[in-house]
C-alpha atoms as a PDB file:
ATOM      1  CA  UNK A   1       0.000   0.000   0.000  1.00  0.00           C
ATOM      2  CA  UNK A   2       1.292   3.184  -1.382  1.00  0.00           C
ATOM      3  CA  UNK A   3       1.538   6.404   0.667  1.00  0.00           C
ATOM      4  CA  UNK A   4      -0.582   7.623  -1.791  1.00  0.00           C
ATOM      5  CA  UNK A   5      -3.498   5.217  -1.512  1.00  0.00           C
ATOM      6  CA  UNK A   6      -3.430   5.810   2.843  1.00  0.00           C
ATOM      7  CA  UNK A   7      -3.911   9.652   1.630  1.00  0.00           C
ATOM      8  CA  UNK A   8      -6.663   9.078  -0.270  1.00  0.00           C
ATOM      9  CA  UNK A   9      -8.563   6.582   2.004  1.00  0.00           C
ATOM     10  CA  UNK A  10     -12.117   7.873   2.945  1.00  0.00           C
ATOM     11  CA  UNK A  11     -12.596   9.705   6.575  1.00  0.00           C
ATOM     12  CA  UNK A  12     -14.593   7.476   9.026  1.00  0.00           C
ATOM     13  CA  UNK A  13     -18.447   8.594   8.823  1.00  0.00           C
ATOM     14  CA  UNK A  14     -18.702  10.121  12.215  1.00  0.00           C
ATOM     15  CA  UNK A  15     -16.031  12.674  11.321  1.00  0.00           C
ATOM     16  CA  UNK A  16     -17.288  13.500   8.289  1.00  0.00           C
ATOM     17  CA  UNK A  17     -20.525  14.368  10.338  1.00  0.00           C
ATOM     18  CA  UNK A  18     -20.919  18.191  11.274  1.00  0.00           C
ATOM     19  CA  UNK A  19     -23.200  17.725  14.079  1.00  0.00           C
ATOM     20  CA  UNK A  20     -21.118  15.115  15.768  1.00  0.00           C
ATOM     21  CA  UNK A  21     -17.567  17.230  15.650  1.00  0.00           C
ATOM     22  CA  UNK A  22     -19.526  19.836  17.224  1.00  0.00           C
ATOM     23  CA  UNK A  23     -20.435  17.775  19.768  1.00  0.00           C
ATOM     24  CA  UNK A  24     -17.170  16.470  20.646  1.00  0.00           C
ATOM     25  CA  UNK A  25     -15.649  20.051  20.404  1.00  0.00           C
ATOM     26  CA  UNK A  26     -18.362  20.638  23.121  1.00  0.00           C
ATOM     27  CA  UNK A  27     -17.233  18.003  25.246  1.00  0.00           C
ATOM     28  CA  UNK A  28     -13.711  18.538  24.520  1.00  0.00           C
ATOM     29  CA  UNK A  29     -14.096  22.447  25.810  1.00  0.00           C
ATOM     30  CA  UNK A  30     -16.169  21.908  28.629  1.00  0.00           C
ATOM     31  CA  UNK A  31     -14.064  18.962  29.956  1.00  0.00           C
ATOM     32  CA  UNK A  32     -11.340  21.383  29.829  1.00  0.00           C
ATOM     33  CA  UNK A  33     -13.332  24.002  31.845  1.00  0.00           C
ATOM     34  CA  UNK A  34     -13.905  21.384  34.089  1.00  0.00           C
ATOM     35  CA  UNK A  35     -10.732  20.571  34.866  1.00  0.00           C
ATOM     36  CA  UNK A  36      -9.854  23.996  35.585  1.00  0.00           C
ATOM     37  CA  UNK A  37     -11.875  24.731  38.053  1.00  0.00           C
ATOM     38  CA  UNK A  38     -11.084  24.775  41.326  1.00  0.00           C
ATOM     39  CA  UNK A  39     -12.976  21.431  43.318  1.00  0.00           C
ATOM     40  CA  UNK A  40     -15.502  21.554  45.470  1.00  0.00           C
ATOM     41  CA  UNK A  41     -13.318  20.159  48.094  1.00  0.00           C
ATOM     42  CA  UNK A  42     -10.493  22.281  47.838  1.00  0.00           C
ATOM     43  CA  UNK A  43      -9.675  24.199  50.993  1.00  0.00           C
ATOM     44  CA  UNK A  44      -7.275  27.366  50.074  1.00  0.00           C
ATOM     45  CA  UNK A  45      -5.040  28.368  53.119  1.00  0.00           C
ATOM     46  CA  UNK A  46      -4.363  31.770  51.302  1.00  0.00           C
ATOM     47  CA  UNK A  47      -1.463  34.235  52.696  1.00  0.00           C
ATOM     48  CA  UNK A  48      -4.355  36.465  53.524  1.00  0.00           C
ATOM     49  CA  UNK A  49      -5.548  33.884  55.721  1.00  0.00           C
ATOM     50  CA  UNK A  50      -1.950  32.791  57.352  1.00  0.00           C
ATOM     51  CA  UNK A  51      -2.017  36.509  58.134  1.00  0.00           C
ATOM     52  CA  UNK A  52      -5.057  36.889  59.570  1.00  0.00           C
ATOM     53  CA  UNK A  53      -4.201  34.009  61.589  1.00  0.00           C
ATOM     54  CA  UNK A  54      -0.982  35.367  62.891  1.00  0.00           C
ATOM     55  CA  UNK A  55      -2.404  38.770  63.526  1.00  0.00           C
ATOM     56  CA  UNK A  56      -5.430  37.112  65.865  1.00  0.00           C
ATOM     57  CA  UNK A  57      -2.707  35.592  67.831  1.00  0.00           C
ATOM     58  CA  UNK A  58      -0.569  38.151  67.817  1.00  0.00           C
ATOM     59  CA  UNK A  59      -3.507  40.438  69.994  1.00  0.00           C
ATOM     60  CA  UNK A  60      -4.375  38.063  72.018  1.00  0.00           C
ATOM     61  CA  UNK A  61      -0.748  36.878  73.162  1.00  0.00           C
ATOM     62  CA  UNK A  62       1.143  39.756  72.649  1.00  0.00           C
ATOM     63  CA  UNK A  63       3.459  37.862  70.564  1.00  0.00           C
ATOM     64  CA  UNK A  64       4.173  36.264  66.823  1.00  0.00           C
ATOM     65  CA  UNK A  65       3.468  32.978  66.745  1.00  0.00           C
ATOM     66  CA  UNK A  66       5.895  30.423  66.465  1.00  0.00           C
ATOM     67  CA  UNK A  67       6.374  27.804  63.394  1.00  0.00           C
ATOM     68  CA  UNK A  68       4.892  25.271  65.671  1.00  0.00           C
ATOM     69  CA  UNK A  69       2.357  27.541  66.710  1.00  0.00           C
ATOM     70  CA  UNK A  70       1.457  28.621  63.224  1.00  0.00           C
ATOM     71  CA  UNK A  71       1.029  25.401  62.095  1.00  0.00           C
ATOM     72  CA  UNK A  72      -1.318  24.463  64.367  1.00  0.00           C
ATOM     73  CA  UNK A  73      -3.557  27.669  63.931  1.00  0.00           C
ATOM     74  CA  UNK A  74      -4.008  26.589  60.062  1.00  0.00           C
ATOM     75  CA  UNK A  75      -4.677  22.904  61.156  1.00  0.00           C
ATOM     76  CA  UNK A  76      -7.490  24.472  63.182  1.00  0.00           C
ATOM     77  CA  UNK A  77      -8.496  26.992  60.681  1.00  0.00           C
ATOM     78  CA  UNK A  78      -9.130  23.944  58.541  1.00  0.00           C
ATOM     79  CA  UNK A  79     -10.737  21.827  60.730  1.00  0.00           C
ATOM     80  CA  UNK A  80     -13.002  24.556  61.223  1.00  0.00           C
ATOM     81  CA  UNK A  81     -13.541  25.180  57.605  1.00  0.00           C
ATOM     82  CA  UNK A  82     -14.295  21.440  56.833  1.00  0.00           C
ATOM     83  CA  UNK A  83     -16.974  21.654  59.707  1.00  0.00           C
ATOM     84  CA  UNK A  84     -18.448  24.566  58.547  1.00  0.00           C
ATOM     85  CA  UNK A  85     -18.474  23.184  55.098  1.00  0.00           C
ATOM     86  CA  UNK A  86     -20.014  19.819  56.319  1.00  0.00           C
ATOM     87  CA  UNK A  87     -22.950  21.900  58.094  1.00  0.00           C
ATOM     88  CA  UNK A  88     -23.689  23.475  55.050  1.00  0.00           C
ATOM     89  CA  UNK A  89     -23.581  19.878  53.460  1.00  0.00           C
ATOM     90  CA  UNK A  90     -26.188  19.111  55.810  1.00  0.00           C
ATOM     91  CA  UNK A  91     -28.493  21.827  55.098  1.00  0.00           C
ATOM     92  CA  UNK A  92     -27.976  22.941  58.964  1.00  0.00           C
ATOM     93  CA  UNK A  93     -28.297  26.567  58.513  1.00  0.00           C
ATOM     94  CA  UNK A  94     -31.614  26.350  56.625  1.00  0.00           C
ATOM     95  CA  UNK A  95     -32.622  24.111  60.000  1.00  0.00           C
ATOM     96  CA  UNK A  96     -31.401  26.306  62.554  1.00  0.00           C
ATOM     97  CA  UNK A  97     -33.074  29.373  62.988  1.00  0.00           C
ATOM     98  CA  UNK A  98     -30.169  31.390  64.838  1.00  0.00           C
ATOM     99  CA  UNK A  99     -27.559  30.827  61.844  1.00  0.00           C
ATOM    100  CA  UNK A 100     -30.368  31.496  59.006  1.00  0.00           C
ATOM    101  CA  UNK A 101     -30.533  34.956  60.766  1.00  0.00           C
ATOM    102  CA  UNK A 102     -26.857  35.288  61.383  1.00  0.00           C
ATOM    103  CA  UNK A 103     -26.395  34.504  57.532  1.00  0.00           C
ATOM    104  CA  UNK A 104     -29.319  36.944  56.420  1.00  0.00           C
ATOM    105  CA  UNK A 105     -28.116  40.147  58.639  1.00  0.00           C
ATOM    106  CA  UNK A 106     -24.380  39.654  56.671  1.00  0.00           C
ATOM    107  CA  UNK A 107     -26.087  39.750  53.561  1.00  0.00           C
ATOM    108  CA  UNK A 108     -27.804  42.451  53.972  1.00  0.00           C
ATOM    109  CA  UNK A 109     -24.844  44.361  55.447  1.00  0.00           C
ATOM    110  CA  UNK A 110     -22.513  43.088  52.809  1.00  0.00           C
ATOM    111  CA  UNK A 111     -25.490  44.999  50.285  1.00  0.00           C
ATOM    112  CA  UNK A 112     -26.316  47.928  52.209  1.00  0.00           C
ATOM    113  CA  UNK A 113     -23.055  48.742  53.481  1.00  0.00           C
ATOM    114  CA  UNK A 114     -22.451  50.780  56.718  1.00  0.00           C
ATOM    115  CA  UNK A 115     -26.097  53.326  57.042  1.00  0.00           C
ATOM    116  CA  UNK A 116     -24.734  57.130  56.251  1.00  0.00           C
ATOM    117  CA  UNK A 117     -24.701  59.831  58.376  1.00  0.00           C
ATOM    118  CA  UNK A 118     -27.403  62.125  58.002  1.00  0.00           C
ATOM    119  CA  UNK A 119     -27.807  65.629  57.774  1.00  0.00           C
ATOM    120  CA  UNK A 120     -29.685  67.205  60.584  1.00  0.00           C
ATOM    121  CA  UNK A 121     -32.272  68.560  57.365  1.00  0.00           C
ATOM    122  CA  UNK A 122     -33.132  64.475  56.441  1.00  0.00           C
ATOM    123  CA  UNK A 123     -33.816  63.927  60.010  1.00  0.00           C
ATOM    124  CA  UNK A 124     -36.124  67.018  60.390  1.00  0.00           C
ATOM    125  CA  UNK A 125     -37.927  65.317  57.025  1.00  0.00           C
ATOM    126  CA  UNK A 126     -38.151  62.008  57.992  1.00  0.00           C
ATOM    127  CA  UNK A 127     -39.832  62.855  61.593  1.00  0.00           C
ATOM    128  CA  UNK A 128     -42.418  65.594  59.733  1.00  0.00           C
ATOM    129  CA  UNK A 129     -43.354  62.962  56.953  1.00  0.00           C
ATOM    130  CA  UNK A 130     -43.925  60.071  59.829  1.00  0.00           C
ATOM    131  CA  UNK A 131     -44.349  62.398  62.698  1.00  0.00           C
ATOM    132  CA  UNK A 132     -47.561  60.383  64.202  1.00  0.00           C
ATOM    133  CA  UNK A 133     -45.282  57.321  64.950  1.00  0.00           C
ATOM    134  CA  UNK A 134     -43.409  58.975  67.441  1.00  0.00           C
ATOM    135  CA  UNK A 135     -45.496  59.563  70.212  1.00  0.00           C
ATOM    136  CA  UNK A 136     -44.685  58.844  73.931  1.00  0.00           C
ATOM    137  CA  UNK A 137     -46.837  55.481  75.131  1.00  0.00           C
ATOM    138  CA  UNK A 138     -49.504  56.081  77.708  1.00  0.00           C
ATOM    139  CA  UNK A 139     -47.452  56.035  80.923  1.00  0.00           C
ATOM    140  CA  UNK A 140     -49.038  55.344  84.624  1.00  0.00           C
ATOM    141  CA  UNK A 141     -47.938  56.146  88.208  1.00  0.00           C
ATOM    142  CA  UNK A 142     -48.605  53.239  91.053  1.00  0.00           C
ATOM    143  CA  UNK A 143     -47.679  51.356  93.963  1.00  0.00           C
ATOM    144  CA  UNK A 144     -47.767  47.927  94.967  1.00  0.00           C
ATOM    145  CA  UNK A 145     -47.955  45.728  97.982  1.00  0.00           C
ATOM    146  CA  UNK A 146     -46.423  42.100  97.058  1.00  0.00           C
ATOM    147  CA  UNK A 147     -46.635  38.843  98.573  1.00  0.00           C
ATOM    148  CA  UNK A 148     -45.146  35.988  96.600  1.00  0.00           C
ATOM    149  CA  UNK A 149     -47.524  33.422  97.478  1.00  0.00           C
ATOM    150  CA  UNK A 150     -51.405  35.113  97.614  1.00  0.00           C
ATOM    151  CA  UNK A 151     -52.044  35.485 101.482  1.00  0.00           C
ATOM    152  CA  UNK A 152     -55.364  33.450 103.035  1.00  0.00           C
ATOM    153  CA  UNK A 153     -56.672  36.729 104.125  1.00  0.00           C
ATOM    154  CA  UNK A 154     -56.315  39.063 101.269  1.00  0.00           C
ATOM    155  CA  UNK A 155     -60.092  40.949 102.028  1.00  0.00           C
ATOM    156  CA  UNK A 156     -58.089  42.033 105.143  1.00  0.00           C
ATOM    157  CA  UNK A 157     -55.055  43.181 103.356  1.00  0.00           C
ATOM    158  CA  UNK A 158     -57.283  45.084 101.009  1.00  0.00           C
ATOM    159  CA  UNK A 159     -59.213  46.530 103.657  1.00  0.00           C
ATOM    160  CA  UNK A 160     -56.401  47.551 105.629  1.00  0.00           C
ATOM    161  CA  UNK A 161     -54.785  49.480 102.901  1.00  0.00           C
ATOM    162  CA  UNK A 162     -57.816  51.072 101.933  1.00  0.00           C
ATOM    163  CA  UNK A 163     -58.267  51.750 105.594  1.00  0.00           C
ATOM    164  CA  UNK A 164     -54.862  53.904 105.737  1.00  0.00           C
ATOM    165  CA  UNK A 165     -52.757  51.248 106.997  1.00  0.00           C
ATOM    166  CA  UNK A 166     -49.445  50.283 106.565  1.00  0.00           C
ATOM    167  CA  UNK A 167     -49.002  46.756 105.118  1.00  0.00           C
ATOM    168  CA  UNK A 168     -45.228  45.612 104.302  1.00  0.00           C
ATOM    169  CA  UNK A 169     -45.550  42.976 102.182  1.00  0.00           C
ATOM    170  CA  UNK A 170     -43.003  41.286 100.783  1.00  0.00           C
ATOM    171  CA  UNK A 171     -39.835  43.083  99.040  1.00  0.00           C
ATOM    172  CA  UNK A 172     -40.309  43.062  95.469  1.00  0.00           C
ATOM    173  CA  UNK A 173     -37.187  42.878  92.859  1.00  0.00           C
ATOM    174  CA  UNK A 174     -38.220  46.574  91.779  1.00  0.00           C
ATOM    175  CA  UNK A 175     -39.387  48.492  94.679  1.00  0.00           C
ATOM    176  CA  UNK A 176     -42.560  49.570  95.604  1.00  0.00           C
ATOM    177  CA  UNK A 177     -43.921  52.804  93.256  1.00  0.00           C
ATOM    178  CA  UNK A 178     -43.198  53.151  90.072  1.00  0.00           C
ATOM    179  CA  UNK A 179     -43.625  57.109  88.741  1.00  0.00           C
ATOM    180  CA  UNK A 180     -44.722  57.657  84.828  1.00  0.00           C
ATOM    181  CA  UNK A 181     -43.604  54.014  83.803  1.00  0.00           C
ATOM    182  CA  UNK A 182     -44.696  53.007  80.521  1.00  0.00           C
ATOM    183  CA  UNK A 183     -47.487  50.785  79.767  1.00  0.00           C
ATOM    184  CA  UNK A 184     -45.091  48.681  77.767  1.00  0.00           C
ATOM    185  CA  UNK A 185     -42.467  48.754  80.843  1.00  0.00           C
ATOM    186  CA  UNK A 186     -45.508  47.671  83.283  1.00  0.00           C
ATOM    187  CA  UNK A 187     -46.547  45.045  80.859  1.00  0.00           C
ATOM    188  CA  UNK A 188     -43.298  42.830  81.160  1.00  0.00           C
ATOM    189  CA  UNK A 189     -43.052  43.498  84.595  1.00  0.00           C
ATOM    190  CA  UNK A 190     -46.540  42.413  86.272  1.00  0.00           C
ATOM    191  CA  UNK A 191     -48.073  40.837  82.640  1.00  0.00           C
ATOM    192  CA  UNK A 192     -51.124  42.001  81.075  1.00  0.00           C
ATOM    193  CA  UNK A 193     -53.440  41.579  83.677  1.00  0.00           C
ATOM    194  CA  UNK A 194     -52.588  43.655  85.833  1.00  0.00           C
ATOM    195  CA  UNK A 195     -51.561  46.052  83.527  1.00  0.00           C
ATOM    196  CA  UNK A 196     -55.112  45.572  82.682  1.00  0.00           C
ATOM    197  CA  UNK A 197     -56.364  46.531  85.912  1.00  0.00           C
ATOM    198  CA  UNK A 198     -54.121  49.838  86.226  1.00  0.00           C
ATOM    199  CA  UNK A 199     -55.788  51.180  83.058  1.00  0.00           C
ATOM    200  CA  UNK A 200     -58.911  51.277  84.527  1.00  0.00           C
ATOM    201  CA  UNK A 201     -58.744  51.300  88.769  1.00  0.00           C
ATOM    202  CA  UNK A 202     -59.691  54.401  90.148  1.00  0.00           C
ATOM    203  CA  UNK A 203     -57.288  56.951  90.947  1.00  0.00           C
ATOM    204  CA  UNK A 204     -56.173  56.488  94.808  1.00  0.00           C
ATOM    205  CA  UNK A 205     -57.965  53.512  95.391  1.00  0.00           C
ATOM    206  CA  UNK A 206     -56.139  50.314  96.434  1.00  0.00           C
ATOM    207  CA  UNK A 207     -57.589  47.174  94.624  1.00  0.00           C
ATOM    208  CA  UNK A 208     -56.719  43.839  94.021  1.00  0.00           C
ATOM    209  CA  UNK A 209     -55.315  41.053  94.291  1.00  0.00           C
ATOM    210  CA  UNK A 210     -53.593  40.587  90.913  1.00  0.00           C
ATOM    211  CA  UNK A 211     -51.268  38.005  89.642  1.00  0.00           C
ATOM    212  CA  UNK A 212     -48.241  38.361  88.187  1.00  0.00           C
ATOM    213  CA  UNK A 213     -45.527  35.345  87.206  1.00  0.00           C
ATOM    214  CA  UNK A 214     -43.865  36.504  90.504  1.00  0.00           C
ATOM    215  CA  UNK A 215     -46.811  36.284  92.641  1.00  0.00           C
ATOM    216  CA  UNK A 216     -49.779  38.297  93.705  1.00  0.00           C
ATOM    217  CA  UNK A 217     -50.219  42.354  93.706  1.00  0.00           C
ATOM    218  CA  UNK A 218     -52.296  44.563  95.868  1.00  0.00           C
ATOM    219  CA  UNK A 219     -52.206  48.133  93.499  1.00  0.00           C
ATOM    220  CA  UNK A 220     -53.035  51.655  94.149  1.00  0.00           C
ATOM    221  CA  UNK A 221     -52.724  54.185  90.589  1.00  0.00           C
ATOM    222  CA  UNK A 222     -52.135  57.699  91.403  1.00  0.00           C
ATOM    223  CA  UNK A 223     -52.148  58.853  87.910  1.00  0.00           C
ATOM    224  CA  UNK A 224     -52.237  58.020  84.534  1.00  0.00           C
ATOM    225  CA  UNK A 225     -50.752  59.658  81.370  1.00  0.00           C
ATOM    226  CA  UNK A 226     -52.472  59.508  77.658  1.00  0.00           C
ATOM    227  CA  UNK A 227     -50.408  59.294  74.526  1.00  0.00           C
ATOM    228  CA  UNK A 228     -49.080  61.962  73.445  1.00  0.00           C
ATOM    229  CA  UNK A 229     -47.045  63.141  70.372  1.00  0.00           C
ATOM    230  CA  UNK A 230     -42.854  63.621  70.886  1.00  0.00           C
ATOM    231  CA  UNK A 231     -41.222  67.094  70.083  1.00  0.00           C
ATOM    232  CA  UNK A 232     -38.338  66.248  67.605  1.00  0.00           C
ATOM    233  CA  UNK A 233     -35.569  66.676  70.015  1.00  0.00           C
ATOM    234  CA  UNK A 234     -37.025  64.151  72.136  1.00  0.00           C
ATOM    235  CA  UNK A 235     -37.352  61.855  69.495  1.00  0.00           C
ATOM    236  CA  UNK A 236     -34.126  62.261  67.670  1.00  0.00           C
ATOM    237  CA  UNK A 237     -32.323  59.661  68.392  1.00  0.00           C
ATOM    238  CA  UNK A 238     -35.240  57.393  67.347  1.00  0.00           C
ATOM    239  CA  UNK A 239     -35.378  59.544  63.910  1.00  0.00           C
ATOM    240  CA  UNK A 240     -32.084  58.915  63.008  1.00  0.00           C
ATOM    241  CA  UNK A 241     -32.024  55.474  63.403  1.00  0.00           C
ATOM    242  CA  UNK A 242     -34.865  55.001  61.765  1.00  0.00           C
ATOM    243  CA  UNK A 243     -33.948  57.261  58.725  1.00  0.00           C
ATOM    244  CA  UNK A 244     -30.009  55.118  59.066  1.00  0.00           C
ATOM    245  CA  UNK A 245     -32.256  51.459  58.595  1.00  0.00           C
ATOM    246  CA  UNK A 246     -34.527  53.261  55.558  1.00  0.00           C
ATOM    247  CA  UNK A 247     -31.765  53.760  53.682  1.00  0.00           C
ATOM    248  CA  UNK A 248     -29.752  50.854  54.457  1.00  0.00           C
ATOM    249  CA  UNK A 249     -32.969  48.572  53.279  1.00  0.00           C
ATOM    250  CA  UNK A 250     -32.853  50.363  49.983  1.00  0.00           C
ATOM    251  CA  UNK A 251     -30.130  48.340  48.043  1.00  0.00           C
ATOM    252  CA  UNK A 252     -30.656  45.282  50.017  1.00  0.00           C
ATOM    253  CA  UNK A 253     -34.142  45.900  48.388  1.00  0.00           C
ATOM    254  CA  UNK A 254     -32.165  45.929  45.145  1.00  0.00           C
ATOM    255  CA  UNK A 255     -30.106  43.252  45.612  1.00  0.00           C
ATOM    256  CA  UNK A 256     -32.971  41.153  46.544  1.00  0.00           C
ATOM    257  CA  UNK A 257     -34.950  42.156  43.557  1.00  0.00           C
ATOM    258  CA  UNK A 258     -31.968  41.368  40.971  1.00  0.00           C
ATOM    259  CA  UNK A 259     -30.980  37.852  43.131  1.00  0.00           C
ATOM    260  CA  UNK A 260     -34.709  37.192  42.808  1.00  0.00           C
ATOM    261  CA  UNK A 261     -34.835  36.385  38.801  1.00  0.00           C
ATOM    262  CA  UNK A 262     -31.883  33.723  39.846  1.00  0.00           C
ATOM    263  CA  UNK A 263     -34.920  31.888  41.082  1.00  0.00           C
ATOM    264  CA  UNK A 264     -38.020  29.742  40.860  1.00  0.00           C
ATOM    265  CA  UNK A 265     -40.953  31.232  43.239  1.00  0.00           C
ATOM    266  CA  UNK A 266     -43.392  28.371  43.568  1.00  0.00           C
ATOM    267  CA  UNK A 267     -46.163  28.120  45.811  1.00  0.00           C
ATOM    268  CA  UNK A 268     -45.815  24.424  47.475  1.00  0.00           C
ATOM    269  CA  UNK A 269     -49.052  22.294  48.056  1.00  0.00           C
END
């Protein structure tokens, strides 16, 4: 056989075939790609993180650590990583509650950034365009007797206070009167029922008893404050950050809203 006749000998089928070399140019490229790229279970102890490493140990020893020492903050640093990488494995920070929020709040700081500073003008605008949300909460004055456990004769207690006398009680955690305390503050302290009762128990009047989780309450209001709107200088601080978390939310807004065409909203059964 000539070198001429091997020249001249017809291509196999398949590579005479368009679709087919396309196909294994397609394979041939993206096995390449493949290759490339970095694996899934590839841990990178960068210089940035050797660094990082030897700074943290450098502030909390007050000195460089040494080969040995380094060594064994990387074989940590690992460990740590491959942990961290196995949780997310294990879908344990969609499971845990504490992480998924931990996770969430970087994201949205990574996106919004650090909230500005704002000029005394936006704050001025922000409190005259919402200016009915800042209002002072009703507030009451009153005060107690406690007894932990509720006492066998409590008719007598309450008729001896509302006679004039002096009943001692029991020493309660946060004193005995409580001046212009929120309804919010009396709430978590004695529970709604109570809170309840100061609303509507007539000014100078002992009544009760009343539970709380800490026992039982003998009460006596001496005055009660409505709502009332805040002057802006008393509601500043409030203002501001309020205006700082309305304009952090606005590119996390964004971000969300451009991540969200990345996926697949479907209403489960």
């Amino acid at each position: 056989m000539t070198a001429e006749s091997v020249s001249r000998r017809p291509l196999p089928g398949w590579l005479r075939d368009p679709i087919l070399i396309f196909m294994a140019l397609g394979a041939a490229i993206f096995a390449g790609w493949w290759l490339l790229q970095p694996r899934a279970d590839t841990i990178s102890v960068t210089p940035a993180i050797r660094q990082a490493l030897a700074d943290d140990h450098r502030q909390l020893t007050g000195h460089a650590p040494s080969p040995t020492e380094r060594r064994r903050l990387i074989d940590d640093w690992v460990a740590e990583e491959i942990l961290f990488r196995e949780g997310l494995a294990r879908g344990l920070h969609l499971a845990d509650g504490q992480i998924r929020e931990r996770l969430v709040e970087r994201v949205k700081l990574m996106a919004g950034g650090v909230p500005p500073e704002p000029a005394e003008a936006d704050l001025i605008d922000h409190f005259a365009q919402y200016h009915g949300v800042y209002r002072q909460e009703p507030q009451i004055s009153l005060e107690h007797v406690f007894f932990a456990a509720a006492p066998a004769d409590a008719a007598t207690v309450l008729a001896r206070l509302r006679a004039g006398e002096t009943v001692a009680g029991e020493d309660y955690w946060m004193g005995r009167r409580f001046d212009d305390f929120g309804e919010s503050m009396l709430r978590g302290m004695f529970g709604p029922a109570l809170l309840a009762a100061s609303r509507t128990a007539p000014i100078g009047q002992w009544q009760g008893p009343y539970a709380s989780s800490r026992g039982v309450h003998f009460i006596r209001v001496s005055a009660r404050t409505p709502a009332r709107p805040l002057p802006y200088l008393a509601a500043r601080e409030q203002v501001k950050m309020d205006w700082q978390a309305a304009a952090a939310a606005a590119p996390v807004a964004r971000e969300v809203a451009k991540a969200r065409a990345r996926y697949r909203i479907v209403d489960a059964p």
